[in-house]
PDB file of N, CA and C in Angstrom:
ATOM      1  N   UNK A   1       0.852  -1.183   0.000  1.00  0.00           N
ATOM      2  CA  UNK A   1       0.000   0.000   0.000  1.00  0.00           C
ATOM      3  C   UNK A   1       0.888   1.232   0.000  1.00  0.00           C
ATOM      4  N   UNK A   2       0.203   2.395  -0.737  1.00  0.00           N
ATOM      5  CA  UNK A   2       1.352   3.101  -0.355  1.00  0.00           C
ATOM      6  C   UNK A   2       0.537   4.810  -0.183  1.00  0.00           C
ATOM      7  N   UNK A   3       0.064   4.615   1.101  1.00  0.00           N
ATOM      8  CA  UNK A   3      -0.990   5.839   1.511  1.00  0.00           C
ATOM      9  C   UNK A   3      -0.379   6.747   0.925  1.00  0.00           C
ATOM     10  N   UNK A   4       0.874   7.291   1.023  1.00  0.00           N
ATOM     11  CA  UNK A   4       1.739   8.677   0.472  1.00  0.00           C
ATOM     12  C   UNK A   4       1.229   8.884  -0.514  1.00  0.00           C
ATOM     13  N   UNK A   5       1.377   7.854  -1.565  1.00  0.00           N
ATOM     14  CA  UNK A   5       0.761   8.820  -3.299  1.00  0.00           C
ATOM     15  C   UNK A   5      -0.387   8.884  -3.298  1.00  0.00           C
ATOM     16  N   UNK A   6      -1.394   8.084  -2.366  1.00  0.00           N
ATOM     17  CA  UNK A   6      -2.535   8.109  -2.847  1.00  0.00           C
ATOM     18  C   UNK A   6      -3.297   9.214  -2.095  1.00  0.00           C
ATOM     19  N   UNK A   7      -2.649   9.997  -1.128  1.00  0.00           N
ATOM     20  CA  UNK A   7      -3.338  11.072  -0.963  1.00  0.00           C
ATOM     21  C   UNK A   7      -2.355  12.239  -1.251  1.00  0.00           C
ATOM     22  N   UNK A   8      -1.540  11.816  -1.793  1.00  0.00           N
ATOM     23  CA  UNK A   8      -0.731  12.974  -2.758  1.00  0.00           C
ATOM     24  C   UNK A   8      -1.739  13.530  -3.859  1.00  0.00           C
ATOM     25  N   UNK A   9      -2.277  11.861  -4.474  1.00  0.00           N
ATOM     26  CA  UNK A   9      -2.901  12.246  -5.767  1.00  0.00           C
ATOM     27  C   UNK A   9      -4.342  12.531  -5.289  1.00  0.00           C
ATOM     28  N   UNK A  10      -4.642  12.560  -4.587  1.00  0.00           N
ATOM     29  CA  UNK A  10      -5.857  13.128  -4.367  1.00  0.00           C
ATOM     30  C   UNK A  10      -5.466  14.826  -4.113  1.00  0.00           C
ATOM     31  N   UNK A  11      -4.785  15.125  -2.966  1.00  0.00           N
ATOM     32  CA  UNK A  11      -4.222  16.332  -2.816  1.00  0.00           C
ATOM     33  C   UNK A  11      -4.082  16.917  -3.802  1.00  0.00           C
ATOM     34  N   UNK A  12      -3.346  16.981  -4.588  1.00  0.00           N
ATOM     35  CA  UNK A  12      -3.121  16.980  -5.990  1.00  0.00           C
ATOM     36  C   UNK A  12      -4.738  17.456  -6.687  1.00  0.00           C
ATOM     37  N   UNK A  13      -5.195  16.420  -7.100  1.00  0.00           N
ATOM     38  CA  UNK A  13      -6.480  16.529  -7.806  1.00  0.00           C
ATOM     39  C   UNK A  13      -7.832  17.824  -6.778  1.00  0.00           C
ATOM     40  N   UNK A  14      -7.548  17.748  -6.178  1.00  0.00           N
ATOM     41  CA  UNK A  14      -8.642  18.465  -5.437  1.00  0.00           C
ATOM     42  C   UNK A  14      -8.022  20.069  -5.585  1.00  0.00           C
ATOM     43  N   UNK A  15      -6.496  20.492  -6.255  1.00  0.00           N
ATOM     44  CA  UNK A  15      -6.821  21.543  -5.644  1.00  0.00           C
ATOM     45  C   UNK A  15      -6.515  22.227  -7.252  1.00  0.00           C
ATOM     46  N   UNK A  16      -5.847  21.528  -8.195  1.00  0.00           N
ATOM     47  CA  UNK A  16      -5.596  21.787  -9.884  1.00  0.00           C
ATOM     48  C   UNK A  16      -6.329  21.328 -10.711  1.00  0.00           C
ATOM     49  N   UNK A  17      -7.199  22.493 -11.032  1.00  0.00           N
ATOM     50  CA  UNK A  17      -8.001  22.839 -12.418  1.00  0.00           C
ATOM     51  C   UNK A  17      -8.104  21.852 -13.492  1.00  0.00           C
ATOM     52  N   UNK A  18      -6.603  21.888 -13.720  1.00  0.00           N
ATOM     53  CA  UNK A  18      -5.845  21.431 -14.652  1.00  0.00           C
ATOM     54  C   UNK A  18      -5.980  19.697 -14.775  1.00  0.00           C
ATOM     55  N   UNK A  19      -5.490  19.118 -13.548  1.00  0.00           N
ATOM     56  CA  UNK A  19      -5.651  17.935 -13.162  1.00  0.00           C
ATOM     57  C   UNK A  19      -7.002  17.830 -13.303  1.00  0.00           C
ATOM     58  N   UNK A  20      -8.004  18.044 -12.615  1.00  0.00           N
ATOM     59  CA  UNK A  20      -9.147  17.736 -12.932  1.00  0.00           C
ATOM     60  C   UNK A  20      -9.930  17.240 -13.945  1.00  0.00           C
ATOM     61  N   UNK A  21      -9.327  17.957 -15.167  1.00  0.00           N
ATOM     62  CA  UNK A  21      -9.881  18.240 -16.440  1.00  0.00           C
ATOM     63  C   UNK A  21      -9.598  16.996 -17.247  1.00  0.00           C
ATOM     64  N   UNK A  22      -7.927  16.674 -16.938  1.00  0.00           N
ATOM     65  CA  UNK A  22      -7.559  15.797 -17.304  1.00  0.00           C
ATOM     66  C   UNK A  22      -8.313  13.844 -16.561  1.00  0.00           C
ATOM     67  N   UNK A  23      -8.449  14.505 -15.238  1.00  0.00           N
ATOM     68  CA  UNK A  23      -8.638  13.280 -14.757  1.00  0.00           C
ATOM     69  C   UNK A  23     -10.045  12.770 -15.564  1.00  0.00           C
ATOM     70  N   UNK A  24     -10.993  13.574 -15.098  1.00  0.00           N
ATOM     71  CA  UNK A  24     -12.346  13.593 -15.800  1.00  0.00           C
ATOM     72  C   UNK A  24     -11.979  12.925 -17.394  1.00  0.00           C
ATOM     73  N   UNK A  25     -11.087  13.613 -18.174  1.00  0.00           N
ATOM     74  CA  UNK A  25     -10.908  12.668 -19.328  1.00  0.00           C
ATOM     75  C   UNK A  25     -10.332  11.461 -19.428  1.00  0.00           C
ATOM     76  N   UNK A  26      -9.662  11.209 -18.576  1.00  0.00           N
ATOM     77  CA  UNK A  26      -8.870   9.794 -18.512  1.00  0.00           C
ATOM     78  C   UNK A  26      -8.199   9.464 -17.189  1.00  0.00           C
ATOM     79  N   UNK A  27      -9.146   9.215 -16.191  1.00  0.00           N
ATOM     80  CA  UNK A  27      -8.666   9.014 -14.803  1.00  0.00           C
ATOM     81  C   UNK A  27      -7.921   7.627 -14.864  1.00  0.00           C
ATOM     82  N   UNK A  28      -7.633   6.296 -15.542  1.00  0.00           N
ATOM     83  CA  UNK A  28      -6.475   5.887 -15.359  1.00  0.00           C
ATOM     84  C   UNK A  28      -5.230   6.298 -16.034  1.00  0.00           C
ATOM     85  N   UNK A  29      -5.359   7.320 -16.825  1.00  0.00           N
ATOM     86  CA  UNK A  29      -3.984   7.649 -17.207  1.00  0.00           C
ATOM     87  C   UNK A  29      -3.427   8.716 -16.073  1.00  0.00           C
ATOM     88  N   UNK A  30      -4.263   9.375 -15.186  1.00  0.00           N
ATOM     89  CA  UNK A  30      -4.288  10.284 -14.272  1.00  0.00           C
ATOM     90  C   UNK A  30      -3.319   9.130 -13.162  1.00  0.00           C
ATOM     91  N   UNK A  31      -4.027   8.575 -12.701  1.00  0.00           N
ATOM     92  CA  UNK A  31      -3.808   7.231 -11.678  1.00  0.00           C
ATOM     93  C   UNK A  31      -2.543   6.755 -12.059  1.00  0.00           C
ATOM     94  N   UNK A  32      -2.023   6.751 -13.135  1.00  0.00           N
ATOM     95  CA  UNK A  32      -0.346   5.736 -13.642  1.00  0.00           C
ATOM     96  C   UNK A  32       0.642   6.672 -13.234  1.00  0.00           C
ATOM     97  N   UNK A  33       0.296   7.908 -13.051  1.00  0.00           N
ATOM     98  CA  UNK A  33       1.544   8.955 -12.240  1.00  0.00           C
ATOM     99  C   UNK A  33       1.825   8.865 -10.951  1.00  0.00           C
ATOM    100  N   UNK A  34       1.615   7.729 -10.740  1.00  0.00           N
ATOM    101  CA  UNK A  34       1.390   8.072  -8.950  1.00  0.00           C
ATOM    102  C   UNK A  34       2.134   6.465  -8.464  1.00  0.00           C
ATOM    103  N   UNK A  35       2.774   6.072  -7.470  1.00  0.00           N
ATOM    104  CA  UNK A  35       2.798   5.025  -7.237  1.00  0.00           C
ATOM    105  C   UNK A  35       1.877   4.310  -6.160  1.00  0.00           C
ATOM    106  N   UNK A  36       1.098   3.528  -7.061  1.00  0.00           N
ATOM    107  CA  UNK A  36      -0.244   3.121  -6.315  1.00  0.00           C
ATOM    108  C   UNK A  36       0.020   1.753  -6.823  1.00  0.00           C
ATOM    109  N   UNK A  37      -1.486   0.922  -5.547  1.00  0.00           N
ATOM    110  CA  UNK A  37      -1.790  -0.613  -5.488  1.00  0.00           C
ATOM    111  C   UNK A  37      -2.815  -0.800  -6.833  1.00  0.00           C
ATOM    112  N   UNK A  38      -2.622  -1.320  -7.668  1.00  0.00           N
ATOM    113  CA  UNK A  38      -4.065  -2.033  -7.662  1.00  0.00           C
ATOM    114  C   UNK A  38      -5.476  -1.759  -7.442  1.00  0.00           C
ATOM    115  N   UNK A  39      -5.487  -1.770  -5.732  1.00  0.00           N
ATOM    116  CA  UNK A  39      -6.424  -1.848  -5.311  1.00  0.00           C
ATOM    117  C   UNK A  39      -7.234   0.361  -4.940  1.00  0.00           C
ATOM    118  N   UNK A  40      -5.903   0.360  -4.322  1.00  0.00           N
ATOM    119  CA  UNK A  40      -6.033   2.172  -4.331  1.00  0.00           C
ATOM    120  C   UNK A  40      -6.291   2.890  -5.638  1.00  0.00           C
ATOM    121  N   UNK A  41      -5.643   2.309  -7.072  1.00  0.00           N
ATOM    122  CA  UNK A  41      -5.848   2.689  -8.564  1.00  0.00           C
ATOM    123  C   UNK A  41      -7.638   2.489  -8.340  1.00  0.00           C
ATOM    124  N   UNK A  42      -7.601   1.555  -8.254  1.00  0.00           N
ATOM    125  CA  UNK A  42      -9.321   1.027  -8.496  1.00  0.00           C
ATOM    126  C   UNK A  42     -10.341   1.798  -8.032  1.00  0.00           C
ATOM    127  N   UNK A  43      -9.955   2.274  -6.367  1.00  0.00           N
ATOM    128  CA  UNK A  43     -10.532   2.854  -5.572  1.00  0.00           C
ATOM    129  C   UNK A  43     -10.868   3.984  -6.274  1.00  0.00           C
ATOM    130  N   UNK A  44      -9.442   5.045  -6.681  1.00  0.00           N
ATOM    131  CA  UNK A  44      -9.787   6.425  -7.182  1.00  0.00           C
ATOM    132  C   UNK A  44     -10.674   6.789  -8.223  1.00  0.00           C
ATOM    133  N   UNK A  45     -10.474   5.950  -9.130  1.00  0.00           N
ATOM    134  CA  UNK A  45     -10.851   5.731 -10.546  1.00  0.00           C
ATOM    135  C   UNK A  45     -12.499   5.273 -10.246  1.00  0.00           C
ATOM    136  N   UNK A  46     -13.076   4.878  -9.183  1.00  0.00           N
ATOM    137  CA  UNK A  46     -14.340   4.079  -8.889  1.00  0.00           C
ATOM    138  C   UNK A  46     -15.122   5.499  -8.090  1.00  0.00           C
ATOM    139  N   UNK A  47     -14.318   5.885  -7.756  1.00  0.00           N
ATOM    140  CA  UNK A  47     -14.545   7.150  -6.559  1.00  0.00           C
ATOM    141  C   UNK A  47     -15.468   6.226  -5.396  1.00  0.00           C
ATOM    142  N   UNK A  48     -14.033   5.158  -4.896  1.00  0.00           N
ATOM    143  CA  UNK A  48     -15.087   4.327  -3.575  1.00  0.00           C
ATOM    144  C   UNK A  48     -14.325   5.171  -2.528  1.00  0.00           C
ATOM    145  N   UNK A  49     -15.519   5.958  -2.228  1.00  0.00           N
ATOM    146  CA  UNK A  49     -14.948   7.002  -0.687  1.00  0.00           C
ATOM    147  C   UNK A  49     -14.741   5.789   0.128  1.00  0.00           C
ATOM    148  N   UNK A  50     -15.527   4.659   0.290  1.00  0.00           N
ATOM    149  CA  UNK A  50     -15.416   3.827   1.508  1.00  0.00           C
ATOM    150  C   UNK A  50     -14.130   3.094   1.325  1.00  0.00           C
ATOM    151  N   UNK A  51     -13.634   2.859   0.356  1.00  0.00           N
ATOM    152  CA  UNK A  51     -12.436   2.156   0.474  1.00  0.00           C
ATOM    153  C   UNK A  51     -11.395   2.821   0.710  1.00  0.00           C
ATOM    154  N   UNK A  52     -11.697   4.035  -0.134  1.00  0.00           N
ATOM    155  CA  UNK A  52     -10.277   5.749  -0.031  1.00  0.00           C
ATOM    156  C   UNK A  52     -10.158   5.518   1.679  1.00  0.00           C
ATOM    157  N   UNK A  53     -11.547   5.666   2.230  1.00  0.00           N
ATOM    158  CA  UNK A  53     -11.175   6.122   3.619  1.00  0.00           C
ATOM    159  C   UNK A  53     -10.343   4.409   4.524  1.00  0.00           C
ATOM    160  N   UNK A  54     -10.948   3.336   4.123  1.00  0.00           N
ATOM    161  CA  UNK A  54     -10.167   2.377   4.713  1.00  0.00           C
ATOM    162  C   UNK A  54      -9.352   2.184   4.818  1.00  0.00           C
ATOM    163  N   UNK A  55      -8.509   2.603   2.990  1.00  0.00           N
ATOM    164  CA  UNK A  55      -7.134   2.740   2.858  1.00  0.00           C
ATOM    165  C   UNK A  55      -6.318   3.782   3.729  1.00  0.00           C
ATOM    166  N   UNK A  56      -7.128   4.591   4.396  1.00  0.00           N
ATOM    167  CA  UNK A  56      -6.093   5.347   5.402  1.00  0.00           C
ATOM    168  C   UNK A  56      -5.754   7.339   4.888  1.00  0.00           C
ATOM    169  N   UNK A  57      -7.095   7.270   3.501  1.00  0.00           N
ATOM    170  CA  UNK A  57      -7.209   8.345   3.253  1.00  0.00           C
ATOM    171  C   UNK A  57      -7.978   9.670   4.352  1.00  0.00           C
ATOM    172  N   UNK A  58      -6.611  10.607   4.534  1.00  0.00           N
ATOM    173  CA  UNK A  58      -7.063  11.932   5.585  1.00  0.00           C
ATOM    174  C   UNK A  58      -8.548  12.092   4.868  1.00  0.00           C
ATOM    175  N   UNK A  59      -9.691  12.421   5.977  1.00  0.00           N
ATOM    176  CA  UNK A  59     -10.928  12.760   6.021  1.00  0.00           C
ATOM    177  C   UNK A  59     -11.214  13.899   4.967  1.00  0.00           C
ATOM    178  N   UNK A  60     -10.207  14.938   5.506  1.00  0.00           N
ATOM    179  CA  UNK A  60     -10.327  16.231   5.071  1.00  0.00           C
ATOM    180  C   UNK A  60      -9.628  16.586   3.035  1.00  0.00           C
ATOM    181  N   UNK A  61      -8.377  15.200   3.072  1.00  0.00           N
ATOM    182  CA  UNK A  61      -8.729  15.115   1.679  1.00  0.00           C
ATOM    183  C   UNK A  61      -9.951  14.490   1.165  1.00  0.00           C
ATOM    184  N   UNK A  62     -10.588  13.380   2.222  1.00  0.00           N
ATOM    185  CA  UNK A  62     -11.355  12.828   0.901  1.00  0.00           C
ATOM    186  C   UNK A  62     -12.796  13.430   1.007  1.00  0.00           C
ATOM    187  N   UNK A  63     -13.020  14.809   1.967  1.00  0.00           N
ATOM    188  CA  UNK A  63     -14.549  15.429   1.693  1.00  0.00           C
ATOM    189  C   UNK A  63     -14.167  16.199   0.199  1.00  0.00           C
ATOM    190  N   UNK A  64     -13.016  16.677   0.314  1.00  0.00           N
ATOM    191  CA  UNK A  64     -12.882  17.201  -1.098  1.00  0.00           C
ATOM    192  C   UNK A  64     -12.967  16.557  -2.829  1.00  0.00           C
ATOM    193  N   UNK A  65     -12.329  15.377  -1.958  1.00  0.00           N
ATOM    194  CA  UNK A  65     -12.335  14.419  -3.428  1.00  0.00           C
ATOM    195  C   UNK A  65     -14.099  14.393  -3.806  1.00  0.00           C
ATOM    196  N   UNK A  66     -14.540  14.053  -2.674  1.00  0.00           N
ATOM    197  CA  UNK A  66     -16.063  13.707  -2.810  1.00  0.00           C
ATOM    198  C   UNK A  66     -16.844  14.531  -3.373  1.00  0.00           C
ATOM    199  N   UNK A  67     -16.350  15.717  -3.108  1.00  0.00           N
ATOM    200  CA  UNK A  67     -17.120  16.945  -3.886  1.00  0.00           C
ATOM    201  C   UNK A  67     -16.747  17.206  -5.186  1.00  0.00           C
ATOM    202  N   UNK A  68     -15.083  16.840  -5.487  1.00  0.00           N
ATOM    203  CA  UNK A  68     -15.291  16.953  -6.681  1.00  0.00           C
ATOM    204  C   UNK A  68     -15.939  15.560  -7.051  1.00  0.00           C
ATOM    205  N   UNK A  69     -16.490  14.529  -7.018  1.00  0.00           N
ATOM    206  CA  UNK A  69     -17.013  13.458  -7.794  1.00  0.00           C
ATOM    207  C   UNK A  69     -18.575  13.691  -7.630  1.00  0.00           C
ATOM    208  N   UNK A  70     -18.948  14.900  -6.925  1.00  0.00           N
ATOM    209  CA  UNK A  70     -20.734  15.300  -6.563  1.00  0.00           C
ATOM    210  C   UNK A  70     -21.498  14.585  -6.013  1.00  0.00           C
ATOM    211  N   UNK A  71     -20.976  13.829  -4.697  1.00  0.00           N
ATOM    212  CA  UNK A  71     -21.225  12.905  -4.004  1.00  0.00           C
ATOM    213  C   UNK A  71     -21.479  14.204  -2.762  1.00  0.00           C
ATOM    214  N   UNK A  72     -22.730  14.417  -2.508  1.00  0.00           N
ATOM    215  CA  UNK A  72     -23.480  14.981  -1.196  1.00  0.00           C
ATOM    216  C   UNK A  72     -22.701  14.578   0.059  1.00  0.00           C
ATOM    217  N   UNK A  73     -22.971  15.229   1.237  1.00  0.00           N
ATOM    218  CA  UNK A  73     -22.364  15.354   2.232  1.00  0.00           C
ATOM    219  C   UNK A  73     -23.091  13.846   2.975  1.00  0.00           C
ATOM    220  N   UNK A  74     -24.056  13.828   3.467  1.00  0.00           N
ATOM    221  CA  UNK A  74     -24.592  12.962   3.919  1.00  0.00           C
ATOM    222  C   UNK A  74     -24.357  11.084   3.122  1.00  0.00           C
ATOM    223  N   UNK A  75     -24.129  11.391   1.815  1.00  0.00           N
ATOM    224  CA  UNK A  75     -23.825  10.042   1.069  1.00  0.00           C
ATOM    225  C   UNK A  75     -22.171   9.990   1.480  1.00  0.00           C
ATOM    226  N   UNK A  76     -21.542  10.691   1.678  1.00  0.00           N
ATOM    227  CA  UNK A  76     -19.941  10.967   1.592  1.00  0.00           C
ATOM    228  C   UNK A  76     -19.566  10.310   2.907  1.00  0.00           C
ATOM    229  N   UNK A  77     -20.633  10.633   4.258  1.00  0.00           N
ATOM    230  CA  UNK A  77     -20.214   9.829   5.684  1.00  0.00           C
ATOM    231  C   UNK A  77     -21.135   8.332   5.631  1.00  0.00           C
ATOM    232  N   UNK A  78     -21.927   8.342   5.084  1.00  0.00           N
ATOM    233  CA  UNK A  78     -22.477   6.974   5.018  1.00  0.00           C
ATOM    234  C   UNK A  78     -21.811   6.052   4.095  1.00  0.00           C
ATOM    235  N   UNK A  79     -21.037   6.660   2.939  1.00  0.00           N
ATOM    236  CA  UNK A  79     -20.051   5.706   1.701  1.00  0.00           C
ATOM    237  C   UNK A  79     -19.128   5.669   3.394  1.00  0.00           C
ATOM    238  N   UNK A  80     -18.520   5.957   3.809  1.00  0.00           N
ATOM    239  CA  UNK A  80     -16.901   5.812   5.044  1.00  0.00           C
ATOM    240  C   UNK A  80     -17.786   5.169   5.972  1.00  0.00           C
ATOM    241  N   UNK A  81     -18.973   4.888   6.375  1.00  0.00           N
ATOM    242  CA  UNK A  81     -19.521   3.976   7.467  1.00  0.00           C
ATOM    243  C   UNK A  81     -19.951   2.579   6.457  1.00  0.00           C
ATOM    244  N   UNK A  82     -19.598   2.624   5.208  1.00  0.00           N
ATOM    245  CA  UNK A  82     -20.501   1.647   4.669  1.00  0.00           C
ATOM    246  C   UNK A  82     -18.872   0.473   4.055  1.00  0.00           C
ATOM    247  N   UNK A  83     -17.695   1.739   4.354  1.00  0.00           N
ATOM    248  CA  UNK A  83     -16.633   1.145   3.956  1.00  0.00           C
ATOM    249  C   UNK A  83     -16.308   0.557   4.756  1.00  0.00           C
ATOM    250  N   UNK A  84     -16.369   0.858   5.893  1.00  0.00           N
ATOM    251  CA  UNK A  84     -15.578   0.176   7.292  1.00  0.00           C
ATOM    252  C   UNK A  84     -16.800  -1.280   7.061  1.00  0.00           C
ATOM    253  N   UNK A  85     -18.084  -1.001   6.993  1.00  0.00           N
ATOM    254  CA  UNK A  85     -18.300  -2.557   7.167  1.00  0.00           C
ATOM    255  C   UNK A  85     -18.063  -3.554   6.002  1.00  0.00           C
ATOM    256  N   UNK A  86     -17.709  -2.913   5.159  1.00  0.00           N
ATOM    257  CA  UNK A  86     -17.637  -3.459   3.716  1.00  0.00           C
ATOM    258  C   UNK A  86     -16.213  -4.453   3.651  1.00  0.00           C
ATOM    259  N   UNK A  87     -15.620  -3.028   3.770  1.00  0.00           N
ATOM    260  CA  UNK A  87     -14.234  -3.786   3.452  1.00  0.00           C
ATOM    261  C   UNK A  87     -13.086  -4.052   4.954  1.00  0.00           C
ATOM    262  N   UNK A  88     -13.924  -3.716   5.913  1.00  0.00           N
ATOM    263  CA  UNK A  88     -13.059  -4.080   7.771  1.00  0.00           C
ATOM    264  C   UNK A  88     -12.660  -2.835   7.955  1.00  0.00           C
ATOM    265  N   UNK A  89     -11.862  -2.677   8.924  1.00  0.00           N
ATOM    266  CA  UNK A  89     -11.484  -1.676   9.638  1.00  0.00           C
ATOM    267  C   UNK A  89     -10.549  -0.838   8.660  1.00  0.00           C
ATOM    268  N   UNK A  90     -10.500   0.647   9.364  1.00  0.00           N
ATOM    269  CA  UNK A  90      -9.604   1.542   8.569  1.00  0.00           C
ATOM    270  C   UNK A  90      -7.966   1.214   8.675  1.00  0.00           C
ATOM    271  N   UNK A  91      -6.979   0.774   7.787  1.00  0.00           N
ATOM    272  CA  UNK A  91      -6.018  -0.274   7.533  1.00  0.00           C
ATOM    273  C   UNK A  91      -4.912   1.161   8.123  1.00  0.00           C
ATOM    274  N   UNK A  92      -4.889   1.675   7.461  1.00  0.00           N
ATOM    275  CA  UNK A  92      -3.690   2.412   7.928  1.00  0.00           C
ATOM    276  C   UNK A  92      -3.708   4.504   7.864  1.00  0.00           C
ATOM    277  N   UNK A  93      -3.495   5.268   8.452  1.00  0.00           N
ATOM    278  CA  UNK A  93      -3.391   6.805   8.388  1.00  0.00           C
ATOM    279  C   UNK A  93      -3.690   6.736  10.263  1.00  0.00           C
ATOM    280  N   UNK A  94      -4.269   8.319  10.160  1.00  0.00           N
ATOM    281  CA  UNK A  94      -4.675   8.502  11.310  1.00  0.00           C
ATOM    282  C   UNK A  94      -5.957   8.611  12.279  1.00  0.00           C
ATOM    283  N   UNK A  95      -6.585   7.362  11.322  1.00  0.00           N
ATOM    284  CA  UNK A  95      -8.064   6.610  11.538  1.00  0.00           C
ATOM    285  C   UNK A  95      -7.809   5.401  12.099  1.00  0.00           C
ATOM    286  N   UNK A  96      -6.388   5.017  11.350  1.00  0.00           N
ATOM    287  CA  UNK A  96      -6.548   3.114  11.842  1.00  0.00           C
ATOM    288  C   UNK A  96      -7.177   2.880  12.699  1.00  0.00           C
ATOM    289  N   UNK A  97      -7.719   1.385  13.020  1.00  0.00           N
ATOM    290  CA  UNK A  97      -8.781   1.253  13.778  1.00  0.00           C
ATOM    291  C   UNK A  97      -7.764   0.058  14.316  1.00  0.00           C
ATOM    292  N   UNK A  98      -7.827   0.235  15.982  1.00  0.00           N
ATOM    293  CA  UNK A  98      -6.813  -0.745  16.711  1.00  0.00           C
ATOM    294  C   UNK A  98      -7.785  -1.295  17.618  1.00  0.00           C
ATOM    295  N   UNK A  99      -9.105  -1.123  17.403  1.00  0.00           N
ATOM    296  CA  UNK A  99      -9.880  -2.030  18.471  1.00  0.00           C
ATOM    297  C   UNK A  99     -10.783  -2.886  17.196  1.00  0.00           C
ATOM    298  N   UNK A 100     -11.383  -4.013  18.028  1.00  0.00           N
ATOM    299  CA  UNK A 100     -12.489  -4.230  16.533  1.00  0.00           C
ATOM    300  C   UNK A 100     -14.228  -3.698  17.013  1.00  0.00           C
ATOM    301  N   UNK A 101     -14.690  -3.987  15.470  1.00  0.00           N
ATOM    302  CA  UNK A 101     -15.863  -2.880  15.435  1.00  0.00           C
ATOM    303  C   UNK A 101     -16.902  -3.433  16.637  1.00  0.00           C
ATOM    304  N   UNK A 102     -16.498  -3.929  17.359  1.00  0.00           N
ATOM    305  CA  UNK A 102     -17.835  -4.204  18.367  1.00  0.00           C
ATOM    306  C   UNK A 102     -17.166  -4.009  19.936  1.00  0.00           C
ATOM    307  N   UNK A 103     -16.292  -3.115  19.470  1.00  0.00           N
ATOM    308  CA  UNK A 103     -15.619  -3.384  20.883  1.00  0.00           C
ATOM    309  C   UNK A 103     -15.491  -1.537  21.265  1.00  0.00           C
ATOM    310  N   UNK A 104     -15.862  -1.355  22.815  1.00  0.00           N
ATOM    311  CA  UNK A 104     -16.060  -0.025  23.154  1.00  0.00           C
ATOM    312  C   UNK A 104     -14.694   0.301  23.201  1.00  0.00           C
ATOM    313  N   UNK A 105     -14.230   1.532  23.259  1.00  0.00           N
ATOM    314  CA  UNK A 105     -12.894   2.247  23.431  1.00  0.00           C
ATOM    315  C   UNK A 105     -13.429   2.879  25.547  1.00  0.00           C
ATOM    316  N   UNK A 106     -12.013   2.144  25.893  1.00  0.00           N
ATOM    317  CA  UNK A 106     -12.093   2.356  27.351  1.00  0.00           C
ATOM    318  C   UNK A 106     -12.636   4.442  27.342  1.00  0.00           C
ATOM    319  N   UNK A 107     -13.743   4.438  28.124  1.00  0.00           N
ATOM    320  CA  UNK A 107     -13.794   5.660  28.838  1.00  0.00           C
ATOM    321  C   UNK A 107     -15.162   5.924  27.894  1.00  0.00           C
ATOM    322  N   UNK A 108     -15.618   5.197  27.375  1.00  0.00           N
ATOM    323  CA  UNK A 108     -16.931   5.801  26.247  1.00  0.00           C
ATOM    324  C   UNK A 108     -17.781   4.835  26.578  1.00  0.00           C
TER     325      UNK A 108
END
């Protein structure tokens, strides 16, 4: 996995015009600049917020990504609640999930 490019290239895409334009025309040729999985290529190119976010994509890049793909606010936290049950816990950033999903976090 390699979280770095893949919220490079989101970073990236959310904030150049330019990129955009291009991605919109050919988002896997967009995606081959970047060193990505497979599975993260798939993700971007699919615009699966739920997987972006499993993969360990920052929140705050991927409300942006989401907006640019015109995915509503309310579909944007239910795609990241629908990822965690979809595809397991958030794998790696500063979401990872170190308890499992049925288990309380001491003090809550």
């Amino acid at each position: 996995m390699s979280l770095y490019q893949l919220s490079k290239l989101l970073f990236e895409l959310n904030r150049d015009t330019a990129l955009q334009a291009e991605f919109t025309a050919d988002a896997k040729a967009v995606t081959t600049r970047y060193d990505l999985s497979d599975e993260e290529r798939g993700a971007v190119i699919d615009g699966d917020i739920g997987l972006l976010y499993v993969l360990g994509v920052n929140g705050q890049i991927l409300m942006h990504f989401a907006a640019f793909r015109q995915i509503a606010w309310a579909d944007y936290l239910q795609r990241m609640r629908d990822g965690v049950r979809i595809h397991g816990p958030v794998r790696a950033g500063i979401y990872a999930m170190t308890t499992g999903l049925d288990e309380k976090v001491a003090g809550v």
